[in-house]
Protein backbone atom coordinates (compact mmCIF):
# COMPACT_ATOMS: atom_id res chain seq x y z
CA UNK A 1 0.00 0.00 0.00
CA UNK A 2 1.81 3.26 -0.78
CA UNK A 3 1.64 5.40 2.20
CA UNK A 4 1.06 8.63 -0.20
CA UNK A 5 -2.08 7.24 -1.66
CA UNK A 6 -3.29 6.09 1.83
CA UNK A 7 -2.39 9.40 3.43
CA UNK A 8 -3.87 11.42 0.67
CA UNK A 9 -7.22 9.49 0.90
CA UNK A 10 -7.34 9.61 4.52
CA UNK A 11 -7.09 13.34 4.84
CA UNK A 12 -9.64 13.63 2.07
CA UNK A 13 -12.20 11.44 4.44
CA UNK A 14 -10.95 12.81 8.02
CA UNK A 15 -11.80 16.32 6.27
CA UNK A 16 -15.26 15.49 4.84
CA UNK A 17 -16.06 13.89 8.58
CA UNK A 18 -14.61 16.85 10.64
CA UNK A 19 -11.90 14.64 12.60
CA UNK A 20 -8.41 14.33 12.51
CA UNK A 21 -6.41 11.96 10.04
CA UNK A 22 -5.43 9.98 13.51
CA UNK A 23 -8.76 9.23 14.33
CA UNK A 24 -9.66 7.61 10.55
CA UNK A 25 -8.81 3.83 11.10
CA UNK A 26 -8.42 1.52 8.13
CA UNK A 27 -11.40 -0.51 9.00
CA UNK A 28 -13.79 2.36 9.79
CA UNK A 29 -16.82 2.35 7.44
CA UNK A 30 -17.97 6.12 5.97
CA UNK A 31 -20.89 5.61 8.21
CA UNK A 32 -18.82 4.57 10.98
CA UNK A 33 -17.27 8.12 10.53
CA UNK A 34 -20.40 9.93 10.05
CA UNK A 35 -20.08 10.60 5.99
CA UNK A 36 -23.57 10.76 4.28
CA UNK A 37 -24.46 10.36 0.94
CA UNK A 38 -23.00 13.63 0.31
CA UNK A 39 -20.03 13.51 1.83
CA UNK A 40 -19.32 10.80 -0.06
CA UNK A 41 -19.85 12.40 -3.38
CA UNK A 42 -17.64 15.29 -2.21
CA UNK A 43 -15.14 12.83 -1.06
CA UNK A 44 -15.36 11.03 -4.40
CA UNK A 45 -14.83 14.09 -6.40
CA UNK A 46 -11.78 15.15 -3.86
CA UNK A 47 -10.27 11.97 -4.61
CA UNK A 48 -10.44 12.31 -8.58
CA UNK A 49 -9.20 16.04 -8.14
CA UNK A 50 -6.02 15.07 -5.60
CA UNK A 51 -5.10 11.85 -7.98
CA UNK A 52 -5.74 12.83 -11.57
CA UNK A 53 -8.30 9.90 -11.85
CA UNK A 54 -12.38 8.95 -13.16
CA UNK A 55 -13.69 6.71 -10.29
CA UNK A 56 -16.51 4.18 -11.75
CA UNK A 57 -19.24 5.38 -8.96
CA UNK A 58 -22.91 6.23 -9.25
CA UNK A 59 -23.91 8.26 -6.75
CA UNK A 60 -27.74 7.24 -7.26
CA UNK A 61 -26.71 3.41 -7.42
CA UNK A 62 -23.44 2.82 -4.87
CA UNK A 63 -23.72 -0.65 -4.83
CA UNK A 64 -23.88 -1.27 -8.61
CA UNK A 65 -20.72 0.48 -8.39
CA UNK A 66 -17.32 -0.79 -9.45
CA UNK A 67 -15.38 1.61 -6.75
CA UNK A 68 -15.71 -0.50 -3.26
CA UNK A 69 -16.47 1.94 -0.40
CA UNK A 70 -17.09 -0.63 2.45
CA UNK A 71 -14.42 0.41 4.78
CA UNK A 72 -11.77 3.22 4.33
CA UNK A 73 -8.92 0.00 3.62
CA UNK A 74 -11.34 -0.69 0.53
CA UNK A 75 -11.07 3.00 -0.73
CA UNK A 76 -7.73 3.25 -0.55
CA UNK A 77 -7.21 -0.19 -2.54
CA UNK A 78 -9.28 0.96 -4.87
CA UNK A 79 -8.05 4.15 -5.18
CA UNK A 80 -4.44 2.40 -5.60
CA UNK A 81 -6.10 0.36 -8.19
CA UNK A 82 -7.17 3.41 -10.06
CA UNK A 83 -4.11 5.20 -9.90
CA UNK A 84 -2.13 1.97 -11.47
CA UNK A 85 -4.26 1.82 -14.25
CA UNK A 86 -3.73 5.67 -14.86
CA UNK A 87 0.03 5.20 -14.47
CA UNK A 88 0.40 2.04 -16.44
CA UNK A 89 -2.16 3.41 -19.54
């Protein structure tokens, strides 16, 4: 896991739910944090901005969506995942 993907991501979450990086753990789901629906659209789009990237999510269907968001381990995977596929292309 590269620790400037996973630190990037976890600011971008810690500053959509108004806590500190510290207190974002890995397995912590959005709701866990307190991120609504919103929050995770703004999160999404902060994450595209900060790594140059399209994420495959629907914010009307989440869970026909190719981008997991179960946990913030998932979103940073994914996000990894993402940012790969941009490198590699």
């Amino acid at each position: 896991m590269s620790a400037d993907v996973k630190d990037k991501v976890i600011a971008i979450i810690a500053e959509q739910a108004v806590l500190e990086p510290a207190d974002v753990k890995m397995d912590s789901t959005l709701e866990d944090l307190g991120i609504d629906s919103l929050g995770l659209v703004e999160s999404i789009f902060a994450i595209e901005e900060a790594f140059d990237i399209s994420v495959p999510f629907n914010a009307n269907e989440p869970e026909q969506s190719d981008f997991d968001i179960s946990s913030v381990a998932a979103i940073i995977s994914a996000v990894e995942g993402l940012v790969a596929e941009q490198t590699a292309s």
